[in-house]
C-alpha atoms as a PDB file:
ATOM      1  CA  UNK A   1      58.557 132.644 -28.519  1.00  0.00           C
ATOM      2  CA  UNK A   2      59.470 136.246 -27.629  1.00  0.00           C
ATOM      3  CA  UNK A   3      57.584 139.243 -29.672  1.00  0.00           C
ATOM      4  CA  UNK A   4      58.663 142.853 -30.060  1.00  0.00           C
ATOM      5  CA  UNK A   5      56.783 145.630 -30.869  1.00  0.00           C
ATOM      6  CA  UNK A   6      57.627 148.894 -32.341  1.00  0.00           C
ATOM      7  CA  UNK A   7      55.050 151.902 -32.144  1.00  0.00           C
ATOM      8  CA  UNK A   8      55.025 155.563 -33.758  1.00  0.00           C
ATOM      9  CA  UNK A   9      52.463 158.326 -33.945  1.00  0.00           C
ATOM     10  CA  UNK A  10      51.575 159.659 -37.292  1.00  0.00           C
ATOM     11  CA  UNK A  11      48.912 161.261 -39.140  1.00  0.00           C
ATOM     12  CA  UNK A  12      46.247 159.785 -41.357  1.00  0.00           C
ATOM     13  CA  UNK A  13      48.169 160.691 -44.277  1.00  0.00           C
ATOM     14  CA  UNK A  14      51.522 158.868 -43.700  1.00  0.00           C
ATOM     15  CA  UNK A  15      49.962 155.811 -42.170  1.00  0.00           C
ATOM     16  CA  UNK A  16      49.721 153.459 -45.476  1.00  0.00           C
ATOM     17  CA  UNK A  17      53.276 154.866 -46.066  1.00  0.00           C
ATOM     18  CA  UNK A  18      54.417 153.388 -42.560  1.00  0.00           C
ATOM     19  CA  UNK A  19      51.993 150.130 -42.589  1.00  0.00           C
ATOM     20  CA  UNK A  20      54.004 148.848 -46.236  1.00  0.00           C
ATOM     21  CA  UNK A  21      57.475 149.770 -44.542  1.00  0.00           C
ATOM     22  CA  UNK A  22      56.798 148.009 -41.432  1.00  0.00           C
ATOM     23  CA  UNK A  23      55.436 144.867 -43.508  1.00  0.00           C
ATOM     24  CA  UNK A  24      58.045 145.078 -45.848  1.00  0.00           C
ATOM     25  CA  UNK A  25      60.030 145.080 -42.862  1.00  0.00           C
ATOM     26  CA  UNK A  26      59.333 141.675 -42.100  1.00  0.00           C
ATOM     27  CA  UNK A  27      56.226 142.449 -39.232  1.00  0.00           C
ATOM     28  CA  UNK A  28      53.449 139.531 -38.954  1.00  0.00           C
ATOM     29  CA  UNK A  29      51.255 142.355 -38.313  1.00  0.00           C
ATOM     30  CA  UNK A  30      50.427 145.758 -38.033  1.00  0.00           C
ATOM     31  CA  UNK A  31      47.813 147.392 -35.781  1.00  0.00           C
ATOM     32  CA  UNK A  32      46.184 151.029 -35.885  1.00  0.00           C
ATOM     33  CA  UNK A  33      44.919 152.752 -32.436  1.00  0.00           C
ATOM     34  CA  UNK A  34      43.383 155.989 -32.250  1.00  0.00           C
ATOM     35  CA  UNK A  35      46.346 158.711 -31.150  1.00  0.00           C
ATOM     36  CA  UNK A  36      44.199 161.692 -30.080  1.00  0.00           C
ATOM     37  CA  UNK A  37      40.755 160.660 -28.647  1.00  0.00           C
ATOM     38  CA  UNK A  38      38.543 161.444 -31.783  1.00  0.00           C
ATOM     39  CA  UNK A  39      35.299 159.449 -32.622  1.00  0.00           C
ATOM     40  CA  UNK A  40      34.609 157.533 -35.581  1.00  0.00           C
ATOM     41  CA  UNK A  41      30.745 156.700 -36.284  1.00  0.00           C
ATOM     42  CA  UNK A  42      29.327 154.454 -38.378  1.00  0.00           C
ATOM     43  CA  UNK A  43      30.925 154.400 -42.262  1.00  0.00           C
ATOM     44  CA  UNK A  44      28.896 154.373 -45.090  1.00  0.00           C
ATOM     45  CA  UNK A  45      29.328 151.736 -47.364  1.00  0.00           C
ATOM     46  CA  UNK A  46      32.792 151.528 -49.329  1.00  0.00           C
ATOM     47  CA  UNK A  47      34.473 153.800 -46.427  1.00  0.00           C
ATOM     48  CA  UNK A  48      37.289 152.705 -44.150  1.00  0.00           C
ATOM     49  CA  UNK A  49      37.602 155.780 -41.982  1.00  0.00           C
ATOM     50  CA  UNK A  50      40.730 156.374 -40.368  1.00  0.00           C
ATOM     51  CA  UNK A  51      41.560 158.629 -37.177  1.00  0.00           C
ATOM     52  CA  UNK A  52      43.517 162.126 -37.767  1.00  0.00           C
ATOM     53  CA  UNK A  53      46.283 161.253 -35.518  1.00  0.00           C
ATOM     54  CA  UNK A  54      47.265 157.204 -35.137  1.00  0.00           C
ATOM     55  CA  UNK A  55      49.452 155.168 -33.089  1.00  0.00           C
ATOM     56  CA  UNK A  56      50.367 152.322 -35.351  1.00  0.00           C
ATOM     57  CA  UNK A  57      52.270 149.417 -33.974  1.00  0.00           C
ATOM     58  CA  UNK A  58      53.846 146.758 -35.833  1.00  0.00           C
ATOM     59  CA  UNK A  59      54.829 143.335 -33.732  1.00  0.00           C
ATOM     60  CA  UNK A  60      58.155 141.424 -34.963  1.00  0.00           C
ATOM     61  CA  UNK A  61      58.925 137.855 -33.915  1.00  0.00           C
ATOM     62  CA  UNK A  62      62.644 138.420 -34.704  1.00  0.00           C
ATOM     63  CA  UNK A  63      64.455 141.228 -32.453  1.00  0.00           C
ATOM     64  CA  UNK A  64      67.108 141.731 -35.492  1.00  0.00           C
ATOM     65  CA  UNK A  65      63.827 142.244 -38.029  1.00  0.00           C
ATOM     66  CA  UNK A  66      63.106 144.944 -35.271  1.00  0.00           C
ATOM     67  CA  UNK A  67      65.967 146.577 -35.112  1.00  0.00           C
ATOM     68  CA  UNK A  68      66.409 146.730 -39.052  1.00  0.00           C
ATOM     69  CA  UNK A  69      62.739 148.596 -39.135  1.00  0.00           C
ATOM     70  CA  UNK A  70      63.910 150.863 -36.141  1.00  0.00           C
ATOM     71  CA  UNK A  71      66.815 151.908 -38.379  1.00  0.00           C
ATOM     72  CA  UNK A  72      65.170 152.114 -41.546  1.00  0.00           C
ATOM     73  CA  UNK A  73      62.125 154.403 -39.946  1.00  0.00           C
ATOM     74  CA  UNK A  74      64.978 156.354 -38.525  1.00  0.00           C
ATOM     75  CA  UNK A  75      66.371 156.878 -41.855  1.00  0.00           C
ATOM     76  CA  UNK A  76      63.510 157.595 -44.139  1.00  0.00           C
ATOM     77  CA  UNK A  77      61.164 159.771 -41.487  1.00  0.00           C
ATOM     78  CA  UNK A  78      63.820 160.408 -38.678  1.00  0.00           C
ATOM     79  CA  UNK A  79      61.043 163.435 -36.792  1.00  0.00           C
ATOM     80  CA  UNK A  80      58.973 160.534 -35.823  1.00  0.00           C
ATOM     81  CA  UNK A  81      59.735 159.327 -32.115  1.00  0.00           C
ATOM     82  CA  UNK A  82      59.713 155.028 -31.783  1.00  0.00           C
ATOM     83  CA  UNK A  83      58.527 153.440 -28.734  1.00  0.00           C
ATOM     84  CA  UNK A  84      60.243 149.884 -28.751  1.00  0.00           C
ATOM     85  CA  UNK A  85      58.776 146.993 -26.433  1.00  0.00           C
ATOM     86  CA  UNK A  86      59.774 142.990 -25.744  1.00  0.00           C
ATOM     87  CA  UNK A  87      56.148 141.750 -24.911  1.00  0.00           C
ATOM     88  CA  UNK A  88      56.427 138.392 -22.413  1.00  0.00           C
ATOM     89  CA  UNK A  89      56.759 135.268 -23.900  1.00  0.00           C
ATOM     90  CA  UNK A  90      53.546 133.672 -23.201  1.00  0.00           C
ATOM     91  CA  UNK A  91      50.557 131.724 -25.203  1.00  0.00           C
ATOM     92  CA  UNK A  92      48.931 134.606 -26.839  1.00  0.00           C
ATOM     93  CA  UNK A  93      46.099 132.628 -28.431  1.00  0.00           C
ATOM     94  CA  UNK A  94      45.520 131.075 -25.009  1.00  0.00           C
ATOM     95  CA  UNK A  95      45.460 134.338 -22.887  1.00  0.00           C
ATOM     96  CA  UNK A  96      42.044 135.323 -22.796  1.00  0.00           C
ATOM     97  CA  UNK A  97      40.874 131.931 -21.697  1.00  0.00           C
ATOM     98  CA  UNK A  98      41.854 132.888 -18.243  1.00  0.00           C
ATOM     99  CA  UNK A  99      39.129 135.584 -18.285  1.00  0.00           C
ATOM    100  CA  UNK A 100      36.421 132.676 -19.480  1.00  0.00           C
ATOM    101  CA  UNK A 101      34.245 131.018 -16.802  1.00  0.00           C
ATOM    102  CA  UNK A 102      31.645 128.813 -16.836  1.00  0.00           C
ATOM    103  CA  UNK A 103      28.292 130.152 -18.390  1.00  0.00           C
ATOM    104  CA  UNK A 104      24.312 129.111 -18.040  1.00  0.00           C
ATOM    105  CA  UNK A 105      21.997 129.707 -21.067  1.00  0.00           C
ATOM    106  CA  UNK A 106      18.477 129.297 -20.108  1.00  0.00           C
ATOM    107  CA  UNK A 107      17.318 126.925 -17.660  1.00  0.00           C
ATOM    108  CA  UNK A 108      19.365 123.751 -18.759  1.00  0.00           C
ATOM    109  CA  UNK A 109      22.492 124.682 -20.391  1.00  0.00           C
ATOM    110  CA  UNK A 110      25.863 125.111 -19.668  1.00  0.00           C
ATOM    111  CA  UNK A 111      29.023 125.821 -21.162  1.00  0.00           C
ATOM    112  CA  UNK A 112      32.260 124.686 -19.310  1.00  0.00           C
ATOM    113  CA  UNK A 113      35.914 125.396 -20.439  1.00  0.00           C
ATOM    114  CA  UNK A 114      38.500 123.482 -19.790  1.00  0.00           C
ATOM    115  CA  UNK A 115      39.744 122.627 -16.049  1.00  0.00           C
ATOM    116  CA  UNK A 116      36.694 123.599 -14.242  1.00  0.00           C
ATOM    117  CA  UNK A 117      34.357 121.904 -12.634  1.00  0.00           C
ATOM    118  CA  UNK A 118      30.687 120.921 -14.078  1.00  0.00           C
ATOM    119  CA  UNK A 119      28.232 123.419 -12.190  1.00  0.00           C
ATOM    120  CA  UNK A 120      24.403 121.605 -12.322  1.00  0.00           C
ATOM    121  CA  UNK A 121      25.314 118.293 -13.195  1.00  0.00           C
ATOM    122  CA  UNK A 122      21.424 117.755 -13.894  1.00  0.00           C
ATOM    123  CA  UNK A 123      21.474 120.114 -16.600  1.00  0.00           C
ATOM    124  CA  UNK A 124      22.957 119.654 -20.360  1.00  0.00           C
ATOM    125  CA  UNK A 125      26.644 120.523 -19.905  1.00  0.00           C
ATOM    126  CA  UNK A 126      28.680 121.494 -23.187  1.00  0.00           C
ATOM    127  CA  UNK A 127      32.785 120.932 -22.360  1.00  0.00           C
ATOM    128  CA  UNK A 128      34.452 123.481 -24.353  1.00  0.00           C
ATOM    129  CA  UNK A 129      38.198 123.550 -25.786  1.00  0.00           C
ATOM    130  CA  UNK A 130      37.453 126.874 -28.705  1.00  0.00           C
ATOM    131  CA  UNK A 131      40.810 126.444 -29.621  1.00  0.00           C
ATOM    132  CA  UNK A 132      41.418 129.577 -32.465  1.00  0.00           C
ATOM    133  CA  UNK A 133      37.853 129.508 -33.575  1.00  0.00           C
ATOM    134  CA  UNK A 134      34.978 131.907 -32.599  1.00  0.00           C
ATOM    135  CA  UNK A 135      32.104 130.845 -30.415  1.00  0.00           C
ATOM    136  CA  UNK A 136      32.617 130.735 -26.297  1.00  0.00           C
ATOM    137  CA  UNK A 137      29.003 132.056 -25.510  1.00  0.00           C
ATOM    138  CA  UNK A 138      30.760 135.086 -24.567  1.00  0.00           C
ATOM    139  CA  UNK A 139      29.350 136.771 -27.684  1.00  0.00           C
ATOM    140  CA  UNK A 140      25.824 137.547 -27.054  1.00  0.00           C
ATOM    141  CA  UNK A 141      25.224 136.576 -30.862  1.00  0.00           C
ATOM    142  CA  UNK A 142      26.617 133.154 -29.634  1.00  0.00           C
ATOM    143  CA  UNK A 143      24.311 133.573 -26.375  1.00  0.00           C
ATOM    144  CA  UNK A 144      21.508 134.440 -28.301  1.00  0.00           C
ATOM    145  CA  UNK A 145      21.820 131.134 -30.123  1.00  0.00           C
ATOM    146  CA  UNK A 146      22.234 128.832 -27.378  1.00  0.00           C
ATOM    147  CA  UNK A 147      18.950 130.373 -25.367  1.00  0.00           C
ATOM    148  CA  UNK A 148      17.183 129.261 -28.405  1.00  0.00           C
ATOM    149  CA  UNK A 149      18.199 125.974 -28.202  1.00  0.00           C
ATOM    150  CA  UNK A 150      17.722 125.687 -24.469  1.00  0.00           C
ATOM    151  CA  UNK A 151      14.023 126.933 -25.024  1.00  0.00           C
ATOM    152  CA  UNK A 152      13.322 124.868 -28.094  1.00  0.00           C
ATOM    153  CA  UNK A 153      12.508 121.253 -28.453  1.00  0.00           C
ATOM    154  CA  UNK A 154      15.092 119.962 -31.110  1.00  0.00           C
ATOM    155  CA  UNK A 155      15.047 115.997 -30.617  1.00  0.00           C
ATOM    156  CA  UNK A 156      15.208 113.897 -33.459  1.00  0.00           C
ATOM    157  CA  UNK A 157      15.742 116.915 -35.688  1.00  0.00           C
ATOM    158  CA  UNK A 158      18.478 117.093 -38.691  1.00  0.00           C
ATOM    159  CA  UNK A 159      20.211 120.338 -38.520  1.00  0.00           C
ATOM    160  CA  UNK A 160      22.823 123.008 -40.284  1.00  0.00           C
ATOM    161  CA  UNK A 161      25.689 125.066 -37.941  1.00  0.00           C
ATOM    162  CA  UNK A 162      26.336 127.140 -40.617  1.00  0.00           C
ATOM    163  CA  UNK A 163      29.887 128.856 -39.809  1.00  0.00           C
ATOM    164  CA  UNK A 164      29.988 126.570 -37.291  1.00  0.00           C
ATOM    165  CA  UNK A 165      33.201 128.264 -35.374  1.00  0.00           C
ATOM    166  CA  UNK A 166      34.172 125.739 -32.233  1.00  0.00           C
ATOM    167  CA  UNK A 167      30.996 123.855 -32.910  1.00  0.00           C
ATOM    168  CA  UNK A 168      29.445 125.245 -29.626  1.00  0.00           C
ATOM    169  CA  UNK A 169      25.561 125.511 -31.326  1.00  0.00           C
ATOM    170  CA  UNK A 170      26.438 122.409 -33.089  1.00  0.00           C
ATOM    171  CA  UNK A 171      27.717 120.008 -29.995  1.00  0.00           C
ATOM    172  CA  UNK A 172      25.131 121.795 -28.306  1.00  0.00           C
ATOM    173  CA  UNK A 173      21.904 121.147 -30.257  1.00  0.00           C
ATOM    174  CA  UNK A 174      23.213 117.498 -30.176  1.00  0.00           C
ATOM    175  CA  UNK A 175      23.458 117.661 -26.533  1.00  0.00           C
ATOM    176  CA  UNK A 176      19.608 118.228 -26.144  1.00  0.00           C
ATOM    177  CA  UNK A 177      18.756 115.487 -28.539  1.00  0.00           C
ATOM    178  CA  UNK A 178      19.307 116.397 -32.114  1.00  0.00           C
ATOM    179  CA  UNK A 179      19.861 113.166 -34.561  1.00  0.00           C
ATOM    180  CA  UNK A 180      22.694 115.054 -36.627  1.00  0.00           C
ATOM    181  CA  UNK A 181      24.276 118.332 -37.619  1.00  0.00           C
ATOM    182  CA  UNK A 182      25.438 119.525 -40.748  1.00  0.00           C
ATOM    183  CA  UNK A 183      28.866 121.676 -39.883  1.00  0.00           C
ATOM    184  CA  UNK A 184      29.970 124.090 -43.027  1.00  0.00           C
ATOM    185  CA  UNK A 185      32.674 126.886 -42.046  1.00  0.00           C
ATOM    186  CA  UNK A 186      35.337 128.432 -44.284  1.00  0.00           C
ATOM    187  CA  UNK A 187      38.361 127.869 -41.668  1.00  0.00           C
ATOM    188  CA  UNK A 188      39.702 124.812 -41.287  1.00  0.00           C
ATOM    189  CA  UNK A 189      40.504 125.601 -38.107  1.00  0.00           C
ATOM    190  CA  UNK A 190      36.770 126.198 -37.280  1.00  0.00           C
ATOM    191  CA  UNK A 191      36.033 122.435 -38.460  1.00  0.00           C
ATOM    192  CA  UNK A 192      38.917 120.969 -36.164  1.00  0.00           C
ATOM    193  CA  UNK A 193      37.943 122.550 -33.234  1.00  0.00           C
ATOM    194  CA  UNK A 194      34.144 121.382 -34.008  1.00  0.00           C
ATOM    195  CA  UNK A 195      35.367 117.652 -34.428  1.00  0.00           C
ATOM    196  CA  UNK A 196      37.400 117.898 -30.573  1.00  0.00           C
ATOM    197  CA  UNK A 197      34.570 119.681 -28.854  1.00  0.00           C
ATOM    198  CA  UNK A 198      32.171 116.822 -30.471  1.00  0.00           C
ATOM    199  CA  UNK A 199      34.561 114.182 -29.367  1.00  0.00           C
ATOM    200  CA  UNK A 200      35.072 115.795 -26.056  1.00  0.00           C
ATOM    201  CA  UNK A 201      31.088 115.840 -25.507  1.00  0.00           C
ATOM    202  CA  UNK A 202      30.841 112.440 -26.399  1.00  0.00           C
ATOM    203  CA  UNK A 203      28.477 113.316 -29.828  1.00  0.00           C
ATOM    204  CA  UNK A 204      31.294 112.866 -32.488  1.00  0.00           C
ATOM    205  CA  UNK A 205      28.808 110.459 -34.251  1.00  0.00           C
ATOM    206  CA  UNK A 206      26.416 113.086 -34.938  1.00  0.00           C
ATOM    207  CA  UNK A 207      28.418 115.653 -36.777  1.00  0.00           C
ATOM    208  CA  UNK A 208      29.175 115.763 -40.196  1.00  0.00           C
ATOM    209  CA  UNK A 209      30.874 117.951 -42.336  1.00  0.00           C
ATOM    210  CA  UNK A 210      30.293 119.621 -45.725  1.00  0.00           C
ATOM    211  CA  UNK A 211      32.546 122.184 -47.756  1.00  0.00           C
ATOM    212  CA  UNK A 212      31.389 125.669 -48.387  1.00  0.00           C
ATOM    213  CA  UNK A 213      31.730 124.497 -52.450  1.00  0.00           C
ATOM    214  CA  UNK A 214      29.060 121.512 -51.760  1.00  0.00           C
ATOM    215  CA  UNK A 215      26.708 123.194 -50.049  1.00  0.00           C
ATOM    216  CA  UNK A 216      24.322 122.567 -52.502  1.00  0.00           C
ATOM    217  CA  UNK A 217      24.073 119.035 -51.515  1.00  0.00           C
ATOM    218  CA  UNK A 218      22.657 119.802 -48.545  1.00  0.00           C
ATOM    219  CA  UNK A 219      18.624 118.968 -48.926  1.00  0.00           C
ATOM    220  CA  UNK A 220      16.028 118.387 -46.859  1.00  0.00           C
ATOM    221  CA  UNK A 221      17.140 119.859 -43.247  1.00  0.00           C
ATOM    222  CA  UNK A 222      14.488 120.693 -40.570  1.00  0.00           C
ATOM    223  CA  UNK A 223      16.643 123.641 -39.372  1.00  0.00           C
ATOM    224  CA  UNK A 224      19.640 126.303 -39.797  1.00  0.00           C
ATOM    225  CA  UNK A 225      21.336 127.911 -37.170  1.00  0.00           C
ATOM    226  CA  UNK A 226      23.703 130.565 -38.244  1.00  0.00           C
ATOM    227  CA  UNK A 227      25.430 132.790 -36.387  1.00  0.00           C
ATOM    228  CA  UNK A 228      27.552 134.648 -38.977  1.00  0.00           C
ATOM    229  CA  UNK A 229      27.386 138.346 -40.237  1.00  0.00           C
ATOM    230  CA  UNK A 230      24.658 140.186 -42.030  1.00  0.00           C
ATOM    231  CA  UNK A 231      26.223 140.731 -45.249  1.00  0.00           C
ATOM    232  CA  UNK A 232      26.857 136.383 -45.747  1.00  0.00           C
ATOM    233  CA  UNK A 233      22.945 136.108 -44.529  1.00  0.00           C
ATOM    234  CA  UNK A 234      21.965 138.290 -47.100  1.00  0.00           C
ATOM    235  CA  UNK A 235      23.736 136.260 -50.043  1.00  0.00           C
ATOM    236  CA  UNK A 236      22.205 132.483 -48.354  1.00  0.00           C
ATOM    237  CA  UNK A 237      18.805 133.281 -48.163  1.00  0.00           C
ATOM    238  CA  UNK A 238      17.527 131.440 -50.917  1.00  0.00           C
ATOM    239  CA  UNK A 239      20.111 128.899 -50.243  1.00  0.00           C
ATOM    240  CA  UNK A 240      18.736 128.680 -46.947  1.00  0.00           C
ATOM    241  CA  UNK A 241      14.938 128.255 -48.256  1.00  0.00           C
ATOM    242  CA  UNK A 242      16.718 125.169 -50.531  1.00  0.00           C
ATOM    243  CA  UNK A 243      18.291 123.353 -47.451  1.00  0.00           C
ATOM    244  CA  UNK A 244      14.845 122.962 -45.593  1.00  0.00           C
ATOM    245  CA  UNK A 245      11.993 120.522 -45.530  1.00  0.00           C
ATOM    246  CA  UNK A 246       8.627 122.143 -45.487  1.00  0.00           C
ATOM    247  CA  UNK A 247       7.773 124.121 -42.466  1.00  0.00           C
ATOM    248  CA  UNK A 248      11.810 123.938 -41.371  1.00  0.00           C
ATOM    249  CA  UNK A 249      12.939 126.728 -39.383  1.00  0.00           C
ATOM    250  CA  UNK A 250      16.186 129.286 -39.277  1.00  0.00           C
ATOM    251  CA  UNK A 251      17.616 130.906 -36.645  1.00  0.00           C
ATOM    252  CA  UNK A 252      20.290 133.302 -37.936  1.00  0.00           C
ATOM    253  CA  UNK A 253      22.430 135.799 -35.438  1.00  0.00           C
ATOM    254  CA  UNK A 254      25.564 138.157 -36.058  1.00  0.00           C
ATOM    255  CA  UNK A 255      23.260 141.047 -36.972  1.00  0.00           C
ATOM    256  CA  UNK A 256      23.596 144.425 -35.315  1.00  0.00           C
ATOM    257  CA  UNK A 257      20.100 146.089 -34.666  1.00  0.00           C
ATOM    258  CA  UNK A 258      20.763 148.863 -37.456  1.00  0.00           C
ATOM    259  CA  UNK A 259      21.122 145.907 -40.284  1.00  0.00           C
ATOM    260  CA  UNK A 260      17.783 143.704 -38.599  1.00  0.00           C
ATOM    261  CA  UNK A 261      15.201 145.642 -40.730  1.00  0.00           C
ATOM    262  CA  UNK A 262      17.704 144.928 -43.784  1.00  0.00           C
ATOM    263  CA  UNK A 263      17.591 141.307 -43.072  1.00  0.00           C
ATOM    264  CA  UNK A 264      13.880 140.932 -41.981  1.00  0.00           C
ATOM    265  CA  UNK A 265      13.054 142.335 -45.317  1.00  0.00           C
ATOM    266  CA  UNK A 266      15.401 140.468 -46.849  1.00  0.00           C
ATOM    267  CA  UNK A 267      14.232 136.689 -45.925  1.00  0.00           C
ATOM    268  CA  UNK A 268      10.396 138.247 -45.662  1.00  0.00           C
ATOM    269  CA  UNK A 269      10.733 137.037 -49.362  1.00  0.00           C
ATOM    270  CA  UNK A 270      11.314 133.262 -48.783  1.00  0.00           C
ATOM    271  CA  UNK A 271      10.366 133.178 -44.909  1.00  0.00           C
ATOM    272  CA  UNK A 272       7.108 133.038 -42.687  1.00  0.00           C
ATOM    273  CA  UNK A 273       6.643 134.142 -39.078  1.00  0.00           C
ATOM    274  CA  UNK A 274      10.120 136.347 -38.989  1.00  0.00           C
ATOM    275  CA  UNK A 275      10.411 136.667 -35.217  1.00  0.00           C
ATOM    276  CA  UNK A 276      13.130 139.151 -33.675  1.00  0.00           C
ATOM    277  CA  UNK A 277      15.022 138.746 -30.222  1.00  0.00           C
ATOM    278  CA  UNK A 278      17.251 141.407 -29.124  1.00  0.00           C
ATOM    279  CA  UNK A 279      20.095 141.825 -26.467  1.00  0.00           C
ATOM    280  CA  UNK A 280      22.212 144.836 -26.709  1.00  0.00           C
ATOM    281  CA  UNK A 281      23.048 145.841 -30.144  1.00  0.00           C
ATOM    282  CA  UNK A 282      22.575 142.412 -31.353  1.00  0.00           C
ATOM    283  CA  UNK A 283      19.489 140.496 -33.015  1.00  0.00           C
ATOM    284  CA  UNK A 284      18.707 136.863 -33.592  1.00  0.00           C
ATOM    285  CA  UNK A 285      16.004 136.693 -36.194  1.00  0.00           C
ATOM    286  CA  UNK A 286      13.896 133.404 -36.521  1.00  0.00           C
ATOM    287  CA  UNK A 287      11.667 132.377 -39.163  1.00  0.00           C
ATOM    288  CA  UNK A 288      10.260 129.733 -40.893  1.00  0.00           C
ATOM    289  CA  UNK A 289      10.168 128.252 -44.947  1.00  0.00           C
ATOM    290  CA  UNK A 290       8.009 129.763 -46.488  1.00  0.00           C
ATOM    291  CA  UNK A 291       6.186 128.122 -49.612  1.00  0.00           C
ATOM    292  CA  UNK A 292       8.137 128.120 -53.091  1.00  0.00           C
ATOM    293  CA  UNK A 293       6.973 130.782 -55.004  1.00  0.00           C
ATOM    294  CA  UNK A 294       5.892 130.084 -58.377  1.00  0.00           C
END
């Protein structure tokens, strides 16, 4: 399928005006760039900054739908100048794959994506189709993860993937000997590619899957991995404590180093021997269940 893409420069005050009329307009979607060069820090909470001077460009699957935008911009704000484009017709969800290689994590992992070649064939080798959902090991929240379970003895154990994306922590922990995993995402995309890289690995048997709404019913775990965002980790802390055994362990990622005191403190309240690994500007914070306070 061909896509089109129409693109003005405006300023900060005109841009929700354009956004609904390209929308409106019939556009899947609508994109803001910066126009001028000028930095935006860090918000504070409840902001959604916005550059002085955007480029906003809204892509059309229909070149009629296009056209009828172009003419109705024209109309309505005719100073602005339109940059029209016809992007090739390719595989856009597939696109970036071609920039994904094969990746070690540790000293025995691997992850290989489709159509190349296994690397160490001595060492525990995840086959990887992400389809639409997140986790390559590109991420180093993602890479963060699956270091931890190259240097960490999970055989036998029953685990969570909490927003378990592709299923890449999931397939893996099963790869180096975990007895099941407990999948949970919000995206049902997210769960099918987790089924198809299980199949594909050959550990289909030990996944299973819970809805977000029945996550209650999960009891008795000897470990969470969750590589999500800091503000979901905040609200499943103590539904974290209620999913472990005694003495079971979490190892939660997705958190930028500015938020790691946040959750540190945060899980200091259910949680034992909070541990901290850093790469970048990202943090994977392990700890372990604490006892149930009284």
């Amino acid at each position: 399928m061909a896509f089109y893409e129409l693109t003005v420069q405006v300023n900060q005050a005109l841009s929700a005006t354009i956004d609904e009329l390209m929308m409106a307009a019939g556009a899947v979607g609508v994109t803001y760039a910066d126009a001028k060069d000028q930095p935006i820090y860090e918000p504070k909470p409840g902001e959604m900054p916005l550059w002085h001077h955007l480029k906003i460009t809204a892509l059309f699957d229909d070149q009629g739908l296009l056209e009828a935008a172009s003419q109705q911009l024209h109309q309505t704000h005719p100073e602005l100048e339109q940059l029209q484009t016809q992007l090739a017709d390719q595989v856009w969800e597939r696109l970036w794959m071609a920039h994904f290689k094969p990746l070690q994590f540790g000293r025995n992992s691997w992850v290989i994506p489709d159509g190349y070649e296994v690397v160490d064939p001595d060492a525990k080798n995840l086959l990887l189709d992400p389809g639409l959902a997140f986790g390559t090991g590109t991420h180093e929240t993602t890479a963060l993860c699956l270091r931890w379970l190259d240097e960490n003895d999970v055989r036998g154990l029953s685990l969570v993937d909490f927003g378990c994306g592709s299923g890449i922590l999931a397939v893996m922990a099963l790869l180096h000997g975990a007895k099941q995993v407990i999948c949970v995402d919000i995206d049902d995309q997210a769960i099918m590619a987790t089924r198809q890289n299980a199949k594909k690995n050959g550990v289909a048997a030990g996944i299973q899957v819970v809805n977000p709404e029945n996550v209650r019913s999960i009891k008795e775990q000897d470990g969470i991995l969750a590589n999500i965002l800091a503000e979901p980790l905040m609200t499943y802390c103590d539904a974290f404590h209620r999913m472990l055994k005694p003495h079971g362990f979490i190892v939660l990622s997705g958190i930028l180093k500015s938020q790691k005191n946040m959750i540190c403190e945060k899980y200091a309240t259910r949680f034992i021997d909070i541990a901290c690994e850093i790469e970048h500007d990202w943090v994977r914070v392990g700890a372990i269940k604490g006892p149930v306070s009284e």
